[in-house]
Protein backbone atom coordinates (compact mmCIF):
# COMPACT_ATOMS: atom_id res chain seq x y z
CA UNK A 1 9.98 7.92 4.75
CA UNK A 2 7.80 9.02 7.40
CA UNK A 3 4.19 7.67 7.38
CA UNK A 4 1.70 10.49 6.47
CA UNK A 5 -1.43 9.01 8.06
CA UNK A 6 -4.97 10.66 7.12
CA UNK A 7 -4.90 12.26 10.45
CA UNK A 8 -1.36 13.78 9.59
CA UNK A 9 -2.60 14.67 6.78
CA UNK A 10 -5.81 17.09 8.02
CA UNK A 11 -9.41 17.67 6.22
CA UNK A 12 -11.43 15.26 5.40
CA UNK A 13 -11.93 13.28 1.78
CA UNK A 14 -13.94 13.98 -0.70
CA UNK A 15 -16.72 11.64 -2.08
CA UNK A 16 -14.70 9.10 -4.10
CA UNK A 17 -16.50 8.27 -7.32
CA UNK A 18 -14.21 4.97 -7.62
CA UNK A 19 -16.06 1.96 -9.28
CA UNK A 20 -15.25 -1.05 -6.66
CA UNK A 21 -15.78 -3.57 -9.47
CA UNK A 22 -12.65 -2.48 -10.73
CA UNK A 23 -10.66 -3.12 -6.93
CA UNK A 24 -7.46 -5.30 -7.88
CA UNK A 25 -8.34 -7.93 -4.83
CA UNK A 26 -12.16 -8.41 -5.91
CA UNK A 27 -10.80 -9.04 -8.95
CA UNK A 28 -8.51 -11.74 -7.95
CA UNK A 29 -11.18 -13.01 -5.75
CA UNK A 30 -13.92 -12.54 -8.40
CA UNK A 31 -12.95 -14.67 -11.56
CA UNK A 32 -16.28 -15.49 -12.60
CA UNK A 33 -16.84 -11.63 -13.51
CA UNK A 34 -13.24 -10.91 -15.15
CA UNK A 35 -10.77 -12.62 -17.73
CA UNK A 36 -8.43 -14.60 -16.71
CA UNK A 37 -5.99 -11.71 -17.69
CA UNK A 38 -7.71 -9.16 -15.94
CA UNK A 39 -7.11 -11.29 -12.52
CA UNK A 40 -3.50 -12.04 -12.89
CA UNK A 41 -2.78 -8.60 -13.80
CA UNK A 42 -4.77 -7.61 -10.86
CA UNK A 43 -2.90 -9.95 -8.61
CA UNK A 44 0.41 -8.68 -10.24
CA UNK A 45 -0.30 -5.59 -9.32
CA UNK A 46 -0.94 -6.20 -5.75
CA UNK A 47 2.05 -8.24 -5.40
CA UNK A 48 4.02 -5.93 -7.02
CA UNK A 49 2.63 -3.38 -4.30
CA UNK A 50 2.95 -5.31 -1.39
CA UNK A 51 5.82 -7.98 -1.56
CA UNK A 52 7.84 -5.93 0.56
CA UNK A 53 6.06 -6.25 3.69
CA UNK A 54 5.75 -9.68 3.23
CA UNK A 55 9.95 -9.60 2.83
CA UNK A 56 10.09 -7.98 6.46
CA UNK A 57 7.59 -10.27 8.13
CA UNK A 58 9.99 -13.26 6.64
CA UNK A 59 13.32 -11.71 7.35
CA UNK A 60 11.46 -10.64 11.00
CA UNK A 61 10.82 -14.07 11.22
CA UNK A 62 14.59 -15.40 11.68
CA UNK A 63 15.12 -16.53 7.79
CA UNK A 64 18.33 -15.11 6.29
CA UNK A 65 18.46 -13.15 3.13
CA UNK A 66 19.22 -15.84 0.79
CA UNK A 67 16.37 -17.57 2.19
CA UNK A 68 14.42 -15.04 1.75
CA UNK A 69 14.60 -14.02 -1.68
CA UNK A 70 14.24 -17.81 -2.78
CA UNK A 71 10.90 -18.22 -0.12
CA UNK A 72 8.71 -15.27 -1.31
CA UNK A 73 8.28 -15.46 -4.68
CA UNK A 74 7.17 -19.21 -4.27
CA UNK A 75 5.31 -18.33 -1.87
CA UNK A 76 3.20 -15.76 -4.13
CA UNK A 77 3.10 -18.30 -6.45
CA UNK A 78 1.10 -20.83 -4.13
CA UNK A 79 -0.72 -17.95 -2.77
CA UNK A 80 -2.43 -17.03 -5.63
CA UNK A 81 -3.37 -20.88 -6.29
CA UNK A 82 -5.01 -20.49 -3.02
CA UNK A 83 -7.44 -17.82 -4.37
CA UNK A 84 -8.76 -20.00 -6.53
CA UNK A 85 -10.00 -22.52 -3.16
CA UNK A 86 -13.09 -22.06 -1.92
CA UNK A 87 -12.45 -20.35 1.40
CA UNK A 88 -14.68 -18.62 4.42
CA UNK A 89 -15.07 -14.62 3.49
CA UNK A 90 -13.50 -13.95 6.79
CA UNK A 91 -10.58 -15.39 5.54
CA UNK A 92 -9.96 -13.60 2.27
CA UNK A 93 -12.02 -10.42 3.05
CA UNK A 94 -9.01 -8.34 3.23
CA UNK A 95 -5.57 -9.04 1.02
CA UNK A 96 -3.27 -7.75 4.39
CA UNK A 97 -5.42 -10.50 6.56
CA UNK A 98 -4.91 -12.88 4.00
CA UNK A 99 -1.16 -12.43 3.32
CA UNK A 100 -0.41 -12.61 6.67
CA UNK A 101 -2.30 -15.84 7.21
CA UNK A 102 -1.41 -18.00 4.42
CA UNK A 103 2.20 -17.26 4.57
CA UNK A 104 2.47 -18.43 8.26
CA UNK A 105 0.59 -21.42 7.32
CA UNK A 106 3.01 -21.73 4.16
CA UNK A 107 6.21 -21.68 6.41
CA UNK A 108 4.74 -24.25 8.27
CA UNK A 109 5.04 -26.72 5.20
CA UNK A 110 9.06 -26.83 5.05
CA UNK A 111 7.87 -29.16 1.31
CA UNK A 112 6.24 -25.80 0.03
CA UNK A 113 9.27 -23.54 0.38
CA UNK A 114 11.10 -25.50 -2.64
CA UNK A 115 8.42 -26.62 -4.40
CA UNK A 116 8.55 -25.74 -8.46
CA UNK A 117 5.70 -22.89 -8.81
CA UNK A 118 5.32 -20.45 -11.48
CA UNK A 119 6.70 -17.22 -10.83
CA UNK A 120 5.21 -14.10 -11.43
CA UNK A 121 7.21 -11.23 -13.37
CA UNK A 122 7.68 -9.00 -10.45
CA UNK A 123 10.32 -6.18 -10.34
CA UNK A 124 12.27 -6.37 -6.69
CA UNK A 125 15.27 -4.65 -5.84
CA UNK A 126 16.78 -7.30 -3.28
CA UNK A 127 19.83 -4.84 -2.17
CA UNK A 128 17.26 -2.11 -1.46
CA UNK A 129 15.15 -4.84 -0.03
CA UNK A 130 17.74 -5.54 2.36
CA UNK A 131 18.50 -1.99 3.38
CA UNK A 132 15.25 -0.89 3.90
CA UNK A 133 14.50 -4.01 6.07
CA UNK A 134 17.66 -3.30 8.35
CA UNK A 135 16.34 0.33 8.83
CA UNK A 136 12.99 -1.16 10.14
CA UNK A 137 14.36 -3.51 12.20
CA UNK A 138 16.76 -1.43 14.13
CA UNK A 139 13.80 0.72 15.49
CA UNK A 140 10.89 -1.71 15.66
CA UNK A 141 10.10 -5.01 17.21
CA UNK A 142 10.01 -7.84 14.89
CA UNK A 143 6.11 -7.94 15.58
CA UNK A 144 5.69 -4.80 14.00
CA UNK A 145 7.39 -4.47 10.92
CA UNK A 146 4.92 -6.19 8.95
CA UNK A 147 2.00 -3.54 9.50
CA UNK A 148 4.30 -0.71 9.41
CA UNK A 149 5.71 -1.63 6.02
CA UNK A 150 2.33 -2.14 4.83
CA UNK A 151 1.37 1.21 5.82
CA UNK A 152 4.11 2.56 3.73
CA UNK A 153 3.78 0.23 0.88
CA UNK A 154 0.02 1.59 0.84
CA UNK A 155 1.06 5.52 1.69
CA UNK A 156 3.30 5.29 -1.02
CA UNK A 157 1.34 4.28 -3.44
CA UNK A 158 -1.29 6.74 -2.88
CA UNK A 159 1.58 9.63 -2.83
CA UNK A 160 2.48 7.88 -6.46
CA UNK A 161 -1.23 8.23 -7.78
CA UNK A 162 -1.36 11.93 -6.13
CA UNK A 163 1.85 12.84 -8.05
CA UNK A 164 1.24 11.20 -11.18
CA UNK A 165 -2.59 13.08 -11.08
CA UNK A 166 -0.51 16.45 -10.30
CA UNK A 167 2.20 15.52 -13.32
CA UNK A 168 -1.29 14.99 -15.59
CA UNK A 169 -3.26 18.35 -14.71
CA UNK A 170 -0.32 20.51 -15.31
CA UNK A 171 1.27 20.89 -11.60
CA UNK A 172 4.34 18.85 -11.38
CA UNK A 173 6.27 21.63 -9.97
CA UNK A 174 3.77 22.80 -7.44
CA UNK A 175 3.44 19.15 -6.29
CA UNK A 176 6.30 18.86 -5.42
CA UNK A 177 6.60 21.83 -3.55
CA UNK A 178 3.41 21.08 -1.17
CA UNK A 179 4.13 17.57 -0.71
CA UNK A 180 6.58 18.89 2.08
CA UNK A 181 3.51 20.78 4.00
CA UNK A 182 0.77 18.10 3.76
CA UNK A 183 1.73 17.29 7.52
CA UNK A 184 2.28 20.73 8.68
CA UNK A 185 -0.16 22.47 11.11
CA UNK A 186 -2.09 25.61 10.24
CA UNK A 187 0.50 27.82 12.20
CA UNK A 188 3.50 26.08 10.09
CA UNK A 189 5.83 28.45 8.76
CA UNK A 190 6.25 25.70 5.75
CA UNK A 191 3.34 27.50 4.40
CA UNK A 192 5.36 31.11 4.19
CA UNK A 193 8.02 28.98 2.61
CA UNK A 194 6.40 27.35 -0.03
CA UNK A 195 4.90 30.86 -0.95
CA UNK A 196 8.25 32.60 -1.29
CA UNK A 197 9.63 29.67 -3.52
CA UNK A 198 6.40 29.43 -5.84
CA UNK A 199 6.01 33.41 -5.10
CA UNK A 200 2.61 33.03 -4.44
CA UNK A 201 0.43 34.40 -2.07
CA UNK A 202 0.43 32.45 1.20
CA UNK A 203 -3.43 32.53 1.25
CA UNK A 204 -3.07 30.80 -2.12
CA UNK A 205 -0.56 28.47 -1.01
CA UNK A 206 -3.13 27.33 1.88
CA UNK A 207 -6.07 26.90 -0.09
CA UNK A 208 -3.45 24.07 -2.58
CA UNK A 209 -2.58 22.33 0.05
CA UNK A 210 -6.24 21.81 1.40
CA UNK A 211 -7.59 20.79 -2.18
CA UNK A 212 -4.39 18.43 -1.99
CA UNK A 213 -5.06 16.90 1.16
CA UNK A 214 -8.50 16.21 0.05
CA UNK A 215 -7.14 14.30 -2.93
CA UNK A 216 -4.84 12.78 -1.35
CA UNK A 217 -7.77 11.28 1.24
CA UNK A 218 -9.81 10.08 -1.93
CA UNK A 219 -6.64 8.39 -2.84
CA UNK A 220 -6.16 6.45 -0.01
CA UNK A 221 -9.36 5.28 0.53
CA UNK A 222 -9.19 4.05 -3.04
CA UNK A 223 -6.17 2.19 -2.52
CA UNK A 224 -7.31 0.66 0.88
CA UNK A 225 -10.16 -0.18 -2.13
CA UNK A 226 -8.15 -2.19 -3.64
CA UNK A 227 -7.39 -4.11 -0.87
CA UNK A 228 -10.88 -5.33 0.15
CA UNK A 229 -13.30 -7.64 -1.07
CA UNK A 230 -16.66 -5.15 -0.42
CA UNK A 231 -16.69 -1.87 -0.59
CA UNK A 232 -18.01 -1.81 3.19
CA UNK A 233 -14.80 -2.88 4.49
CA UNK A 234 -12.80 0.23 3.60
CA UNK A 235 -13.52 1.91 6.69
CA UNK A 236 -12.56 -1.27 8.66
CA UNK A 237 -9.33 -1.57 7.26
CA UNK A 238 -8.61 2.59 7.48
CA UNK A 239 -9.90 1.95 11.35
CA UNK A 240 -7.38 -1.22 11.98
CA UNK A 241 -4.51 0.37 9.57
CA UNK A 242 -4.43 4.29 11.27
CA UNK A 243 -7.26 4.06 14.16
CA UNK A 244 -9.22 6.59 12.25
CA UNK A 245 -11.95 6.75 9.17
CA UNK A 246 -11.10 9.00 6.06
């Protein structure tokens, strides 16, 4: 999949209307304000977003497959217990920050890796796991596949929310038709392409794909959202994610 960053993507966002009480990490952080439900569905969510990255970082690491797939959910499993400490804001301001840290400090307790923790119900594919990991890793350094694959876990799911929203209002088809040009530059033949196939006007076909863009900019900076513990940090995670604001 190739990684369609904000700048790829053109335009600029619209003004998000998303309520930031309801991010999935300010949640988890927050348990005072939510049920004890609402945070471990919260945190289910997330992991069930982002385990993958944390996958690559271990196989980067050196640990074999096996290894793998018996480390990380045990490791979610403590890492959630470790929301619960009482911990510096720098430390849990941002979930990627916060992954990253506590699981090299978890591999550095061999007595943690088989230690009996609950594990959460989390649906992972560990052939496709596997595959996708050994297509990073031929083409990246091993310092690098953890942010890249977090880039893509968190592009994908805002390509997810953009399709489903499409599916909703009525436009399945057409989705699917400008999701090929989101990337493509304003002298693109993609555009004449799409037009013919929809048979549309090409004028019409441009105007789509800049309302799409712009949701699809909303979207990310809602799931970067998610991701944050204060609404001011979006931007700082957009900047250190893609080295640009949305």
């Amino acid at each position: 999949m190739t990684l369609l960053s904000p700048d790829s993507a053109g335009g600029s966002g619209c003004a998000s209307q998303f309520d930031f009480s309801q991010s999935h990490w300010a949640k988890v952080l927050n348990t005072a304000a939510h049920s004890a439900t609402e945070t471990e569905t919260a945190w289910t969510h997330l992991c069930q977003s982002y385990w993958f990255p944390l996958y690559a970082q271990l196989r980067s690491s050196g640990l074999a497959k096996n290894i793998v797939e018996e480390t990380l959910p045990v490791y979610l499993a403590v890492a959630q217990a470790q929301t619960l400490q009482p911990a510096p804001a720098s430390h849990t301001s941002r979930l990627r920050l916060f992954l990253l840290a506590t699981l090299k400090s978890f591999l550095l307790q061999p007595s943690s890796v088989t230690s009996s923790s609950t594990r959460l119900n989390l649906t992972i594919d560990w052939v496709e796991a596997d595959r996708q990991f050994q297509a990073a890793a031929a083409t990246l350094p091993p310092e690098s596949v953890f942010e890249y694959e977090w880039k893509r876990a968190l592009l994908a799911q805002t390509i997810a929310r953009l399709r489903a929203e499409s599916e909703a209002a009525g436009k399945g088809k057409l989705f699917s038709q400008l999701i090929t040009t989101l990337s493509a530059g304003q002298n693109s033949s993609a555009f004449a392409e799409v037009a013919r196939s929809l048979d549309l006007e090409e004028g019409a076909v441009r105007v789509a794909v800049l309302r799409l863009r712009k949701q699809y900019r909303t979207l990310l900076r809602e799931e970067v959202a998610h991701t944050v513990a204060e609404v001011s940090l979006v931007d700082l995670e957009l900047q250190s994610l893609f080295g640009t604001h949305v």
